[in-house]
N, C-alpha and C. Protein backbone atom coordinates (compact mmCIF):
# COMPACT_ATOMS: atom_id res chain seq x y z
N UNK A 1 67.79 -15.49 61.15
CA UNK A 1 67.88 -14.28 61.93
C UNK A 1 67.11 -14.45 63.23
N UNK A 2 67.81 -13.79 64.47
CA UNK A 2 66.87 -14.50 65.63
C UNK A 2 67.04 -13.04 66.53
N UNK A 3 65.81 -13.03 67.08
CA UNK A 3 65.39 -11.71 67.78
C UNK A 3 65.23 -12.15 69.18
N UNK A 4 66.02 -11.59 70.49
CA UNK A 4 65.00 -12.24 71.66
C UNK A 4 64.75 -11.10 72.34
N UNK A 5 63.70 -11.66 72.50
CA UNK A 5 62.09 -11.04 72.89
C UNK A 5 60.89 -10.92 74.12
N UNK A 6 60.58 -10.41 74.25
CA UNK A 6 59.35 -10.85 74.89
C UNK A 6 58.19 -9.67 74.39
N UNK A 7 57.71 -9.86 74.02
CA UNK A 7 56.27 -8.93 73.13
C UNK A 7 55.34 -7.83 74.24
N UNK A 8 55.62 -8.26 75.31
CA UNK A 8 55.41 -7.42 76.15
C UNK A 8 56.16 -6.20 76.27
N UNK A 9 57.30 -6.30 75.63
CA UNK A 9 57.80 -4.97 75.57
C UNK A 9 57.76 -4.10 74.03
N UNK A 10 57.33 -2.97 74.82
CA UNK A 10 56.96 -2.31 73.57
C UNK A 10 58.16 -1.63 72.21
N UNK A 11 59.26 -1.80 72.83
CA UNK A 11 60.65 -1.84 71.58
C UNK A 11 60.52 -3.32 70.80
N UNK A 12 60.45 -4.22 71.87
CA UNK A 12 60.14 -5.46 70.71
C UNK A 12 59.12 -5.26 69.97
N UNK A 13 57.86 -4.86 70.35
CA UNK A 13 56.52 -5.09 69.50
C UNK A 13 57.09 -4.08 68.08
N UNK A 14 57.79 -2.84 68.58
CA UNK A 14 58.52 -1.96 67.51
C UNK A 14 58.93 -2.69 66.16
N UNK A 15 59.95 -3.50 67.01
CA UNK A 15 61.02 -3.94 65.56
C UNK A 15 60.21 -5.60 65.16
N UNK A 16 58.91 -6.17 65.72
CA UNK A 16 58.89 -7.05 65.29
C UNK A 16 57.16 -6.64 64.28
N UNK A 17 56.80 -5.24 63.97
CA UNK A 17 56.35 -4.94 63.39
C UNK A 17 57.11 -4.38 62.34
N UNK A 18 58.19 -3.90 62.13
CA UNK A 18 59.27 -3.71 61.48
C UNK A 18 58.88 -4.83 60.61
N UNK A 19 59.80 -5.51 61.26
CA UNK A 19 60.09 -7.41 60.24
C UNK A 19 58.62 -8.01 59.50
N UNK A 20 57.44 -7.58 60.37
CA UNK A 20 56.07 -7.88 59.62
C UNK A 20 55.97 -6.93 57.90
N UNK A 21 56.25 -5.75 58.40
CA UNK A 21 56.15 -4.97 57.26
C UNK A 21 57.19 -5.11 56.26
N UNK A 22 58.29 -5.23 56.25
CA UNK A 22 59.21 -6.10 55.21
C UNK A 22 59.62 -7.33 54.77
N UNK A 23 58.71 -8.12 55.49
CA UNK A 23 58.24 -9.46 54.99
C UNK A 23 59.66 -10.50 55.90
N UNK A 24 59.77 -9.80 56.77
CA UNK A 24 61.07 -10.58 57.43
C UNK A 24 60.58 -11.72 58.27
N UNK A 25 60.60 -12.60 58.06
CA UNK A 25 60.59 -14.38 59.24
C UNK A 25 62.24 -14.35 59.97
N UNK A 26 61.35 -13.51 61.63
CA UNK A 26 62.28 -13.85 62.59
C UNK A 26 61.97 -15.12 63.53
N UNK A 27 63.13 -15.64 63.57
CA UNK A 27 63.50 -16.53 64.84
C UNK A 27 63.29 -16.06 66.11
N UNK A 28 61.83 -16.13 66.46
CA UNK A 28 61.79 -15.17 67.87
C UNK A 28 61.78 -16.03 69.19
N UNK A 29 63.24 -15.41 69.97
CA UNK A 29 63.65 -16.41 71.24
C UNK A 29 62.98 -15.82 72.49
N UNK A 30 61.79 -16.49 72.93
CA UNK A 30 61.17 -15.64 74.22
C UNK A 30 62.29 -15.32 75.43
N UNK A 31 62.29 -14.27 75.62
CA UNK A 31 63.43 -13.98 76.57
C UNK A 31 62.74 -13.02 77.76
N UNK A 32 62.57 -13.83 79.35
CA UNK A 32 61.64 -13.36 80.75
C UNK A 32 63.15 -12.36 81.29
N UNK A 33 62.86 -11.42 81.35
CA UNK A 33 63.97 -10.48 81.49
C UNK A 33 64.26 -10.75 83.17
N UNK A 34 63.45 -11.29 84.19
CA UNK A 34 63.37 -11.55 85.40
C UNK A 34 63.89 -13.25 85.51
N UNK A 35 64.36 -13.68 84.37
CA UNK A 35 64.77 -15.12 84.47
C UNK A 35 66.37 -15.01 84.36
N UNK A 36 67.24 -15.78 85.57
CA UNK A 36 68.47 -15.60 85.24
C UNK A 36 68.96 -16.30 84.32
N UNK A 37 68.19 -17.53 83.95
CA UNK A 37 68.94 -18.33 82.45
C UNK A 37 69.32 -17.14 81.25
N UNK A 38 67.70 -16.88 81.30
CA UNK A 38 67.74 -15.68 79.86
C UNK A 38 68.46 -14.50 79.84
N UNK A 39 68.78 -14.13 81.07
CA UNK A 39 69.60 -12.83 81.57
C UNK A 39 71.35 -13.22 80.94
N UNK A 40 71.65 -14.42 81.62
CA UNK A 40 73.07 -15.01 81.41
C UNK A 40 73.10 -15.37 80.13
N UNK A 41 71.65 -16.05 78.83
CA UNK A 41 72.44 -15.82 77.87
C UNK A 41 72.57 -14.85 76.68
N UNK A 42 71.48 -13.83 77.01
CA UNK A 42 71.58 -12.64 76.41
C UNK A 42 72.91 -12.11 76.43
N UNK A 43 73.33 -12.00 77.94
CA UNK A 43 74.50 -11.31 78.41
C UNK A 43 75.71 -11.39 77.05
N UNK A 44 76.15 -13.48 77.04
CA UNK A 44 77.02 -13.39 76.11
C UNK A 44 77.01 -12.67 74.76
N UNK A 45 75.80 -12.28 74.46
CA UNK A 45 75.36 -11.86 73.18
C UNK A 45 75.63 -10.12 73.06
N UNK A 46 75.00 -9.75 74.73
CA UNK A 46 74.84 -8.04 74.77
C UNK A 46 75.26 -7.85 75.91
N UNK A 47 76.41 -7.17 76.33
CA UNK A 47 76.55 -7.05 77.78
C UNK A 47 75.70 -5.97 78.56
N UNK A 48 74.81 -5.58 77.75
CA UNK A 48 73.41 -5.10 78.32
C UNK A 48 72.18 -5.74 79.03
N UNK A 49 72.38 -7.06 78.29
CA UNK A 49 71.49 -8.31 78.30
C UNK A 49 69.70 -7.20 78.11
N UNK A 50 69.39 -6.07 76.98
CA UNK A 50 68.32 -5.91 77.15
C UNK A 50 67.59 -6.44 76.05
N UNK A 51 66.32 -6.30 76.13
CA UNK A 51 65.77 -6.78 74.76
C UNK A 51 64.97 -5.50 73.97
N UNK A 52 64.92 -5.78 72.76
CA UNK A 52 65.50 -6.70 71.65
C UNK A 52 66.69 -6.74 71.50
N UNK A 53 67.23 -8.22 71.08
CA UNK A 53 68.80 -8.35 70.71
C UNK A 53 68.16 -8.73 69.41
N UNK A 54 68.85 -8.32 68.38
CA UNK A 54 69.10 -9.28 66.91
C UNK A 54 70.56 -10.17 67.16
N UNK A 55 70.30 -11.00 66.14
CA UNK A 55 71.46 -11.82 65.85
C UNK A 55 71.27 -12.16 63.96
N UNK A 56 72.01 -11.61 63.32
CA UNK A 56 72.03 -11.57 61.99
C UNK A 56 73.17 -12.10 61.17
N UNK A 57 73.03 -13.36 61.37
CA UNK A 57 74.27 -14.72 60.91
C UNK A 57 75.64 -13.44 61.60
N UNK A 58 75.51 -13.73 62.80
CA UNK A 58 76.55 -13.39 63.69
C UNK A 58 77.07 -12.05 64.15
N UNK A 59 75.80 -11.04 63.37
CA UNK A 59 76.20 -9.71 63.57
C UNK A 59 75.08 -9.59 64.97
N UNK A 60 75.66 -9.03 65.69
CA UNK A 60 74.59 -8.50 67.30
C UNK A 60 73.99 -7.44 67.15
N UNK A 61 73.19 -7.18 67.54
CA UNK A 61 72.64 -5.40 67.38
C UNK A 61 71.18 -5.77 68.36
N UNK A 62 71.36 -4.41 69.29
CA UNK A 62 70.64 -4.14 70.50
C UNK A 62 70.06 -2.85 70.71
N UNK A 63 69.29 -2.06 71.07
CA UNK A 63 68.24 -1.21 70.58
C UNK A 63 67.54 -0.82 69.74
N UNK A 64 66.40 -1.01 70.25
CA UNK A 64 65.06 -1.01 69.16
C UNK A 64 65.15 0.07 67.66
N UNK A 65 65.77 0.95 68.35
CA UNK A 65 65.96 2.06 66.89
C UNK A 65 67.40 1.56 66.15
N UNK A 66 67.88 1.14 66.66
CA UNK A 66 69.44 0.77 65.86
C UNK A 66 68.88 -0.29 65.25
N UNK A 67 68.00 -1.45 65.50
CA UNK A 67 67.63 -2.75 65.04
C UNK A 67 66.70 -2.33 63.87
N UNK A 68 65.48 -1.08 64.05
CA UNK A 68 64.55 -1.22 62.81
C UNK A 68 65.39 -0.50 61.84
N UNK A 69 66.32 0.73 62.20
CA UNK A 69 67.23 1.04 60.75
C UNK A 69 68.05 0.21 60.24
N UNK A 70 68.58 -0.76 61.00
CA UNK A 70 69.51 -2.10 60.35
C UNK A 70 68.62 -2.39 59.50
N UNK A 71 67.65 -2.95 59.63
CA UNK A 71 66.58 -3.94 59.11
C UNK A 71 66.11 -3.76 57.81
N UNK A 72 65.39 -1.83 58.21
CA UNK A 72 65.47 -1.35 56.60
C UNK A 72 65.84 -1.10 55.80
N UNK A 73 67.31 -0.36 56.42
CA UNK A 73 68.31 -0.48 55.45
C UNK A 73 69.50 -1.56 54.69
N UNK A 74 69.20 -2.74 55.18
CA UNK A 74 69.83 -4.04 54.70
C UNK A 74 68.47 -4.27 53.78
N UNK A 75 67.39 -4.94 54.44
CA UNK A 75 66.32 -5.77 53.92
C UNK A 75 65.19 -4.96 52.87
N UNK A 76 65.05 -3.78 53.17
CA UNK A 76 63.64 -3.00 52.36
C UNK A 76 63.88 -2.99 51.53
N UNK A 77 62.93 -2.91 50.53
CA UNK A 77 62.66 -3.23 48.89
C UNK A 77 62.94 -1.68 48.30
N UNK A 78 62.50 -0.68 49.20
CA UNK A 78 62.86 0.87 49.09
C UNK A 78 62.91 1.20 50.17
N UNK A 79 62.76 2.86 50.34
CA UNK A 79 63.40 3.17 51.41
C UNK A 79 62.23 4.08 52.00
N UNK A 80 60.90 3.68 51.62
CA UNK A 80 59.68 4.11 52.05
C UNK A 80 59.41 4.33 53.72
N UNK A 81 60.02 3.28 54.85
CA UNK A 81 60.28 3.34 56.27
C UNK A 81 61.33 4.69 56.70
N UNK A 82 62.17 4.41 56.35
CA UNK A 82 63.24 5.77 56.77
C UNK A 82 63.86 5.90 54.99
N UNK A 83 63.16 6.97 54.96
CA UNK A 83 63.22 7.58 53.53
C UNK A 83 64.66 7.92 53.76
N UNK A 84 65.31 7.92 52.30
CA UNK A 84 66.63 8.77 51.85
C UNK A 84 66.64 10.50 51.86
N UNK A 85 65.62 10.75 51.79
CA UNK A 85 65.44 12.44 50.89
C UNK A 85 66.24 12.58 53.09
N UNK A 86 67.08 13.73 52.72
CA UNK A 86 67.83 14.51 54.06
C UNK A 86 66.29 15.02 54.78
N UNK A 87 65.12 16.18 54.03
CA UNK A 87 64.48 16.70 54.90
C UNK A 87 63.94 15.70 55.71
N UNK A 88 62.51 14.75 54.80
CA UNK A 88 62.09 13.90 55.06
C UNK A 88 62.32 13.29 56.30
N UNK A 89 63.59 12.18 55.97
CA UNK A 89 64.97 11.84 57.30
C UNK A 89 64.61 12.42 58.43
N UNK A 90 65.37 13.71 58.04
CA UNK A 90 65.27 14.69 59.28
C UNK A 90 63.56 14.66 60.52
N UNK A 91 62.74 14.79 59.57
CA UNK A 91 61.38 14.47 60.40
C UNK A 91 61.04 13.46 61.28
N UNK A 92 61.77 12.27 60.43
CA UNK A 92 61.38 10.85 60.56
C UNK A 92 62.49 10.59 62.22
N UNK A 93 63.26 11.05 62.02
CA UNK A 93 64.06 10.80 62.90
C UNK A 93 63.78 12.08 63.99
N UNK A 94 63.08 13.25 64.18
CA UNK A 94 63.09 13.90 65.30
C UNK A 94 62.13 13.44 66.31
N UNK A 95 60.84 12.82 65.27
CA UNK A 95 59.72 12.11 66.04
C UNK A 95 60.17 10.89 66.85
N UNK A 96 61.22 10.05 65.95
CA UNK A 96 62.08 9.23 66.85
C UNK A 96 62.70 9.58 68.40
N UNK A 97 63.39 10.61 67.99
CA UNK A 97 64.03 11.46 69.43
C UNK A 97 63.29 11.78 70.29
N UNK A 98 61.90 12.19 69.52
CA UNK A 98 60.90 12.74 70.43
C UNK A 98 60.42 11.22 71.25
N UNK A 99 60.09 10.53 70.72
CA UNK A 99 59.62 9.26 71.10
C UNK A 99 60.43 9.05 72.40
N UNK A 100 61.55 8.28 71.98
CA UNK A 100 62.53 8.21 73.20
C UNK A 100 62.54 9.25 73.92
N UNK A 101 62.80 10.50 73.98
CA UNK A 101 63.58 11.26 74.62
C UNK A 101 62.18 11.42 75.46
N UNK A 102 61.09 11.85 75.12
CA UNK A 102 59.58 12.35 75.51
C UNK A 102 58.69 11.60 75.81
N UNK A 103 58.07 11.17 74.84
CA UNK A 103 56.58 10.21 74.84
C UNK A 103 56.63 9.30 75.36
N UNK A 104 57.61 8.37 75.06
CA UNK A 104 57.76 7.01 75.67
C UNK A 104 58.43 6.91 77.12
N UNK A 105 58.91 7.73 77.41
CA UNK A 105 60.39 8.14 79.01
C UNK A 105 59.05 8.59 79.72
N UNK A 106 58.30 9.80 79.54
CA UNK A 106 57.26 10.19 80.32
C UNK A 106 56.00 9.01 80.30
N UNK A 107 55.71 7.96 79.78
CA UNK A 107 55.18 6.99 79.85
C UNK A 107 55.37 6.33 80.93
N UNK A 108 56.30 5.67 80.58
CA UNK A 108 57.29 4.62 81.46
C UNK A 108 57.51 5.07 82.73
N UNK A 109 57.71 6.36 83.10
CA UNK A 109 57.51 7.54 84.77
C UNK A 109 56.53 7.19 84.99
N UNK A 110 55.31 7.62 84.08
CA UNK A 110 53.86 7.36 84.95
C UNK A 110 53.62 6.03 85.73
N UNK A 111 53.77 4.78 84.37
CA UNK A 111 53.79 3.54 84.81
C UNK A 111 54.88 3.05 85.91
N UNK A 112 55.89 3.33 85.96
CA UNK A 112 56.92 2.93 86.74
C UNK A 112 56.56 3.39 88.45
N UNK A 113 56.02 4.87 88.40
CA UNK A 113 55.37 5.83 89.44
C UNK A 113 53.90 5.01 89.94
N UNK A 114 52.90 4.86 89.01
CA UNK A 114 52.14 4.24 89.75
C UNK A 114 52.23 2.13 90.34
N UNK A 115 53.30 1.86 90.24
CA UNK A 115 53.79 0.32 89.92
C UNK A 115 54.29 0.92 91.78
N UNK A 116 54.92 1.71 91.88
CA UNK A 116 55.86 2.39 93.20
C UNK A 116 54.76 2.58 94.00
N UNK A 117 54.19 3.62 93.43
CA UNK A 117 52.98 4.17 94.79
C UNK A 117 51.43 4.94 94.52
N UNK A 118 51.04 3.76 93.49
CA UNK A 118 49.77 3.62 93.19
C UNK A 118 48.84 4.75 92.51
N UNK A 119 50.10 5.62 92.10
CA UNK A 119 49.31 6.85 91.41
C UNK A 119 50.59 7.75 90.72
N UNK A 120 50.99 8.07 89.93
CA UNK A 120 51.71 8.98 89.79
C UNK A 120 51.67 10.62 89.65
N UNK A 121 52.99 11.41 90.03
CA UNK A 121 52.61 12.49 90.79
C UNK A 121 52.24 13.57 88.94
N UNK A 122 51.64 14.60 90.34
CA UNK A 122 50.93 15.81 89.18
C UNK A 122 52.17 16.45 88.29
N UNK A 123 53.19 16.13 88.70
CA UNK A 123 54.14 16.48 88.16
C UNK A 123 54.58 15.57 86.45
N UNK A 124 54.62 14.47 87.14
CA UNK A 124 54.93 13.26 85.93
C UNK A 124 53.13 13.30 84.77
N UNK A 125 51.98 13.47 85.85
CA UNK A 125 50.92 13.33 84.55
C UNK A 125 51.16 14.91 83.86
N UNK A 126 51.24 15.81 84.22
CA UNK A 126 51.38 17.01 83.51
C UNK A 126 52.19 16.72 82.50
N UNK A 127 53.60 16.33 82.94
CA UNK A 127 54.59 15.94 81.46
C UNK A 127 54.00 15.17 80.59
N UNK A 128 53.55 14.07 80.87
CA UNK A 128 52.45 13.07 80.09
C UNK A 128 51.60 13.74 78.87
N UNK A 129 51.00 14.59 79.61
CA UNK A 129 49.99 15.34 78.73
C UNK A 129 50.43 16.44 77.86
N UNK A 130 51.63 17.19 78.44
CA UNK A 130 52.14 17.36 77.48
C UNK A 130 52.70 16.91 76.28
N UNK A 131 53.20 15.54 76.63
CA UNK A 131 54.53 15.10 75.54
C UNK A 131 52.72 14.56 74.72
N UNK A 132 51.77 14.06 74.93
CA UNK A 132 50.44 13.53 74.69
C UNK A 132 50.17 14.72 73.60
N UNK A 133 50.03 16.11 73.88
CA UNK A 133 49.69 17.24 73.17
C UNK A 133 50.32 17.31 72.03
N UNK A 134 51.86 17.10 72.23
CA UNK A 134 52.87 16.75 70.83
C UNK A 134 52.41 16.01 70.14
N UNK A 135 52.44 14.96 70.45
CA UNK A 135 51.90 13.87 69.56
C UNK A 135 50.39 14.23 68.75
N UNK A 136 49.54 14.74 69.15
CA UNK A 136 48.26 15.02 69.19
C UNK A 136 48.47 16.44 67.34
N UNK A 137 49.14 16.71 67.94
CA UNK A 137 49.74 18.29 66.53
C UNK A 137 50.07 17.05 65.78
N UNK A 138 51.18 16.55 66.05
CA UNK A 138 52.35 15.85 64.99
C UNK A 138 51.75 15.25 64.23
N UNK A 139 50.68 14.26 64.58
CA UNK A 139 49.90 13.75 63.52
C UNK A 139 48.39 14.38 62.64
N UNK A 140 48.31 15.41 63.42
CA UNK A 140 47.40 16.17 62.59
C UNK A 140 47.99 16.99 61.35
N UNK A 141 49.22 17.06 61.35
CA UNK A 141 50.19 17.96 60.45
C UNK A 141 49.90 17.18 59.31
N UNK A 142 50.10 15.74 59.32
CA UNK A 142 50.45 15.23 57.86
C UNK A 142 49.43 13.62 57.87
N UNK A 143 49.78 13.16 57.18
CA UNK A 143 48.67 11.91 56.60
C UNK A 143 49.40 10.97 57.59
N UNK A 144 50.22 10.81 58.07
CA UNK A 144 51.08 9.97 59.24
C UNK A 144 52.05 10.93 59.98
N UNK A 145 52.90 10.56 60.69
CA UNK A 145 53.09 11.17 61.76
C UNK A 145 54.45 11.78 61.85
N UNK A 146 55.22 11.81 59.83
CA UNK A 146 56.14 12.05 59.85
C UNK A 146 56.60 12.58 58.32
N UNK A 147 55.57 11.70 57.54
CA UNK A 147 55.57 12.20 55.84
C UNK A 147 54.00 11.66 55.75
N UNK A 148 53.75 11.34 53.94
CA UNK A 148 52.75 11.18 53.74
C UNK A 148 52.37 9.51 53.40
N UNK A 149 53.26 9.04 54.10
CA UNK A 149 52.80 7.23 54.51
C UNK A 149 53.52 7.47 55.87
N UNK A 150 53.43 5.43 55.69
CA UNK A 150 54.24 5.09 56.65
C UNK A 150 55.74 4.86 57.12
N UNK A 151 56.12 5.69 58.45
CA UNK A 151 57.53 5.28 58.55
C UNK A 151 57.77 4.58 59.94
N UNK A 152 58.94 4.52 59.99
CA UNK A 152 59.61 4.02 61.19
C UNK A 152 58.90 4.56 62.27
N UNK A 153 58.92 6.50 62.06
CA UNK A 153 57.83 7.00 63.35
C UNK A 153 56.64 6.82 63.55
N UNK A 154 55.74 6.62 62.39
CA UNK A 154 54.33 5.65 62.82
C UNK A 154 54.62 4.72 64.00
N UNK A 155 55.67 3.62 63.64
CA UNK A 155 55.36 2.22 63.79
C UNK A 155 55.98 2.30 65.72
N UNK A 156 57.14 3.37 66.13
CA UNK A 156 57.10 3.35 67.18
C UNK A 156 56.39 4.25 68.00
N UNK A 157 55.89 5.05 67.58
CA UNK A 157 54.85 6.23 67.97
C UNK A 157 54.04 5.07 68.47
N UNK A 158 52.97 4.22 67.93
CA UNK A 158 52.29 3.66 68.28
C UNK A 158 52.34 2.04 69.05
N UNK A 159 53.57 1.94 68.90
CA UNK A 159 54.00 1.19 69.98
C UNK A 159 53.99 1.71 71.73
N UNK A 160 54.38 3.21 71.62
CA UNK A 160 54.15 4.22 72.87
C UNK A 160 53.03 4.62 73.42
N UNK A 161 51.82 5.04 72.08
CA UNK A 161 50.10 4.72 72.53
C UNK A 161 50.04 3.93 72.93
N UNK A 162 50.59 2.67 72.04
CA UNK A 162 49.57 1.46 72.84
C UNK A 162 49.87 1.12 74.25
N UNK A 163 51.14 1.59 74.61
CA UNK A 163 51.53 1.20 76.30
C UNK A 163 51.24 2.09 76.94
N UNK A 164 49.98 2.60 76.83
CA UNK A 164 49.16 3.66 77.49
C UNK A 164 47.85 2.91 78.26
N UNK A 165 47.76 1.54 77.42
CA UNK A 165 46.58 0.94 78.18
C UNK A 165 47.22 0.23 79.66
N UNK A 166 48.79 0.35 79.70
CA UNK A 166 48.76 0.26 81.40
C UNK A 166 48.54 1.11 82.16
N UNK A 167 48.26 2.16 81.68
CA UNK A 167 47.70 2.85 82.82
C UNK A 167 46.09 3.14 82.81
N UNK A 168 45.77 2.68 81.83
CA UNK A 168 44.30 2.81 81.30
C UNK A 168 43.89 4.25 81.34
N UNK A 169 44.83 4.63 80.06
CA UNK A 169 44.41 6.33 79.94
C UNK A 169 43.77 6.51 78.61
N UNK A 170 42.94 7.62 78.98
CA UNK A 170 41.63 7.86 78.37
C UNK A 170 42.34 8.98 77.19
N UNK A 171 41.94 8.77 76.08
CA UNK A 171 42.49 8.99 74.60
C UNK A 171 41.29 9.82 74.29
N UNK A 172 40.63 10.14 75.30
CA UNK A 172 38.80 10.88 74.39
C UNK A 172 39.31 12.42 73.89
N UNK A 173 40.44 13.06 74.59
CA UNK A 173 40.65 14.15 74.24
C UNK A 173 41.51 14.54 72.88
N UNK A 174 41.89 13.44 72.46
CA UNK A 174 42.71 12.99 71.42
C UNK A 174 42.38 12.47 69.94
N UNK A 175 41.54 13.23 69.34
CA UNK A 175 40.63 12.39 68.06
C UNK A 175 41.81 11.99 67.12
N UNK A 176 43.26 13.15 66.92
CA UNK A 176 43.49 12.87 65.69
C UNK A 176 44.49 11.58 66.12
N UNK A 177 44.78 11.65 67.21
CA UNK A 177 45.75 10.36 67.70
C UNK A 177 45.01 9.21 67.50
N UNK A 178 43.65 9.19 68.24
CA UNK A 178 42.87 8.01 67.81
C UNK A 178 43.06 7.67 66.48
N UNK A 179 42.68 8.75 65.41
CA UNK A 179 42.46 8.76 63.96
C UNK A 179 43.76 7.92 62.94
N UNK A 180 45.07 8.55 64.03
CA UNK A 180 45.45 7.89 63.74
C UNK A 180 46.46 6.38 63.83
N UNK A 181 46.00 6.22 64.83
CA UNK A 181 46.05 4.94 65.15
C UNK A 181 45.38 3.74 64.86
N UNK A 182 44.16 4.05 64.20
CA UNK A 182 43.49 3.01 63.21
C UNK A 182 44.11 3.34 61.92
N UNK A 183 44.75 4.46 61.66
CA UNK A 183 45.43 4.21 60.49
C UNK A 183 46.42 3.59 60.58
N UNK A 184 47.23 3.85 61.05
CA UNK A 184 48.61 2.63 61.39
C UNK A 184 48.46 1.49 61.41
N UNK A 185 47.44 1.00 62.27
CA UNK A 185 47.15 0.03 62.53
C UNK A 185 46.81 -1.02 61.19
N UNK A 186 46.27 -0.33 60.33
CA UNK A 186 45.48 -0.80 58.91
C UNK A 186 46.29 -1.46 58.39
N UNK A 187 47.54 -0.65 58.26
CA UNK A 187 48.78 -1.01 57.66
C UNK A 187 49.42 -2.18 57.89
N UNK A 188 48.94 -2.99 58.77
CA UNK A 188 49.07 -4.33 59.10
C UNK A 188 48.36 -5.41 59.18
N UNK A 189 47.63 -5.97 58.46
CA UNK A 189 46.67 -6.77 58.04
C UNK A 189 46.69 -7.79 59.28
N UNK A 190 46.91 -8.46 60.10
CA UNK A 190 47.11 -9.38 61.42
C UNK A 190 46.78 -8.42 62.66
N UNK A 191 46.63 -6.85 62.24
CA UNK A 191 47.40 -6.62 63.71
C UNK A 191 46.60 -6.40 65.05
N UNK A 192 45.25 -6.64 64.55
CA UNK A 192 44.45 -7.37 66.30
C UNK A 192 44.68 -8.35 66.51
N UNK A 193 45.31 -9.72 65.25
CA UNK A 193 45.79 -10.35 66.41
C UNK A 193 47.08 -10.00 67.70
N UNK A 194 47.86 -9.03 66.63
CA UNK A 194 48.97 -8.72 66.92
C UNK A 194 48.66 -8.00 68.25
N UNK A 195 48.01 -7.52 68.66
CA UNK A 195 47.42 -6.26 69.44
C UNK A 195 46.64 -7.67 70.88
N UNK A 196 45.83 -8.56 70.42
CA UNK A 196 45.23 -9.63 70.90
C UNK A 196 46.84 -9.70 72.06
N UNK A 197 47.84 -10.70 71.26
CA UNK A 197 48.70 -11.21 71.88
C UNK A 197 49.24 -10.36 72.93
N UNK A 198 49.49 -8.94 72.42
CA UNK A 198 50.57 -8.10 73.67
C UNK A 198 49.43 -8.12 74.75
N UNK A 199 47.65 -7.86 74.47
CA UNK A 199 47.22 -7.70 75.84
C UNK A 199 47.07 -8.68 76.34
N UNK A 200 47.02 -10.04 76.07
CA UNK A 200 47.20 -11.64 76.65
C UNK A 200 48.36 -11.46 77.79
N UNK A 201 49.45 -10.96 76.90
CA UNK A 201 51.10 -11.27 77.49
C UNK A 201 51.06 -10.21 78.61
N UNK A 202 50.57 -8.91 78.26
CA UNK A 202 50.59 -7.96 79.63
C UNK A 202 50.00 -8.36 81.03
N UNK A 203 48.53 -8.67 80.34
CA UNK A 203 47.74 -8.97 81.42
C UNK A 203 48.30 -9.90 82.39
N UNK A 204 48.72 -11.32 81.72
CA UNK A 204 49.40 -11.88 82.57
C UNK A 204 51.04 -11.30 83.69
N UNK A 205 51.98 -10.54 82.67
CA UNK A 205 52.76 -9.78 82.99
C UNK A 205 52.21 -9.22 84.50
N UNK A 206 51.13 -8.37 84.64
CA UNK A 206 51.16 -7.38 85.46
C UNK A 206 50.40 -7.57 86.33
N UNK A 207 49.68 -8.90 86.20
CA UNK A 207 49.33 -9.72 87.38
C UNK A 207 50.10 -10.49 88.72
N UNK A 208 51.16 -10.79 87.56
CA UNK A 208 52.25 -11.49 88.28
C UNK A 208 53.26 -10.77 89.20
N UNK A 209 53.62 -9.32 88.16
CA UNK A 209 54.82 -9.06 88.70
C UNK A 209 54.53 -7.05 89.03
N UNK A 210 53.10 -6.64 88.65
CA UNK A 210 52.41 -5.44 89.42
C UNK A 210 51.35 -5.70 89.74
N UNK A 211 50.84 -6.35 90.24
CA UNK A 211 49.26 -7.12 90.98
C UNK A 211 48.95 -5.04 91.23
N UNK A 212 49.59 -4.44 91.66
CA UNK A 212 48.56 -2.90 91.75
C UNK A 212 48.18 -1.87 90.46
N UNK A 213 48.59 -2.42 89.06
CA UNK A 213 47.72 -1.97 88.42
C UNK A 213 46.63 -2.63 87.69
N UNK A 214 45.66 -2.04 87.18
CA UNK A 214 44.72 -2.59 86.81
C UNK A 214 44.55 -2.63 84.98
N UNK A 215 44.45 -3.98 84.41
CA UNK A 215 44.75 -3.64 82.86
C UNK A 215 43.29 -4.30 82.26
């Protein structure tokens, strides 16, 4: 099974914590999204050419949320990641929506905004802090951030914190997010190294190719 990648992005770090937690050994193909080799041969694979691509003895599949429900629902031993029960589901998957649609989109504005013009506007941090406030309830509600373990919305929820240290934003107002983000985190026995590697790969990342922020 072969994933291409680059760990710097935080949908990959998603689904390749996925594959950690179900014991999956991916084939991971570094893929520089600014390189036209890797661009041209993603392409044949995804005419998106984005990453993550899977390749699963010849089946393709391309977005991070389409890739970790493939994954669990082919490979998991149960269905503890994206539970069966409808309510459950239902949770697991709005925090998802929320993710994309919110947390992570108003992220990516800030960063994208200050990458443009060295600060982003009061407009984009206000949304920030809002979609920040959501998150902040959501996990105080329950023992994780969606039922009472871990699911799929842990694992990209905190893929979306953690790409908060490009902008180097301050989490002090945030205990239960902190709180729980060492819990998530637990749940992965490697994962400072895991955590080690993405800030290696950023740092270099945003030296190279945003020399104006600071990581």
């Amino acid at each position: 099974m072969e994933l291409y990648s680059d760990i710097i992005s935080p949908p990959c770090q998603n689904v390749l914590l996925v594959a950690k937690k179900l014991g999956i050994n991916l084939n991971v193909k570094h893929s520089d999204i600014h390189g036209e080799s890797d661009i041209a041969a993603l392409t044949k694979l995804n005419p998106q050419h984005t990453i993550p691509t899977l390749v699963d003895d010849g089946h393709v599949i391309w977005e991070s949320y389409a890739i970790a429900i493939y994954l669990v629902e082919k490979y998991g031993k149960d269905d503890s990641l994206y539970p069966k029960d409808s309510k459950v589901r239902s949770v697991v998957n709005q925090r998802l929506f929320f993710d994309i649609g919110t947390l992570y989109k108003n992220i990516l504005a800030n960063i994208d905004a200050k990458i443009a013009a060295g600060e982003a506007s009061a407009d984009l941090q206000d949304k920030l802090e809002k979609a920040l406030d959501l998150t902040e309830k959501f996990v105080n509600e329950r023992s994780f951030a969606a039922a009472d373990h871990l699911t799929l919305a842990d694992i990209f929820l905190l893929g979306s914190i953690t790409t908060l240290e490009w902008l180097q934003y301050d989490l002090e107002r945030y205990p239960a997010i902190r709180g729980w983000m060492a819990k998530v985190s637990a749940e992965f026995p490697d994962y400072s190294e895991f955590h080690k590697e993405i800030r290696e790969a950023s740092k270099k990342y945003i030296s190279t190719h945003c020399p104006t922020l600071k990581y």
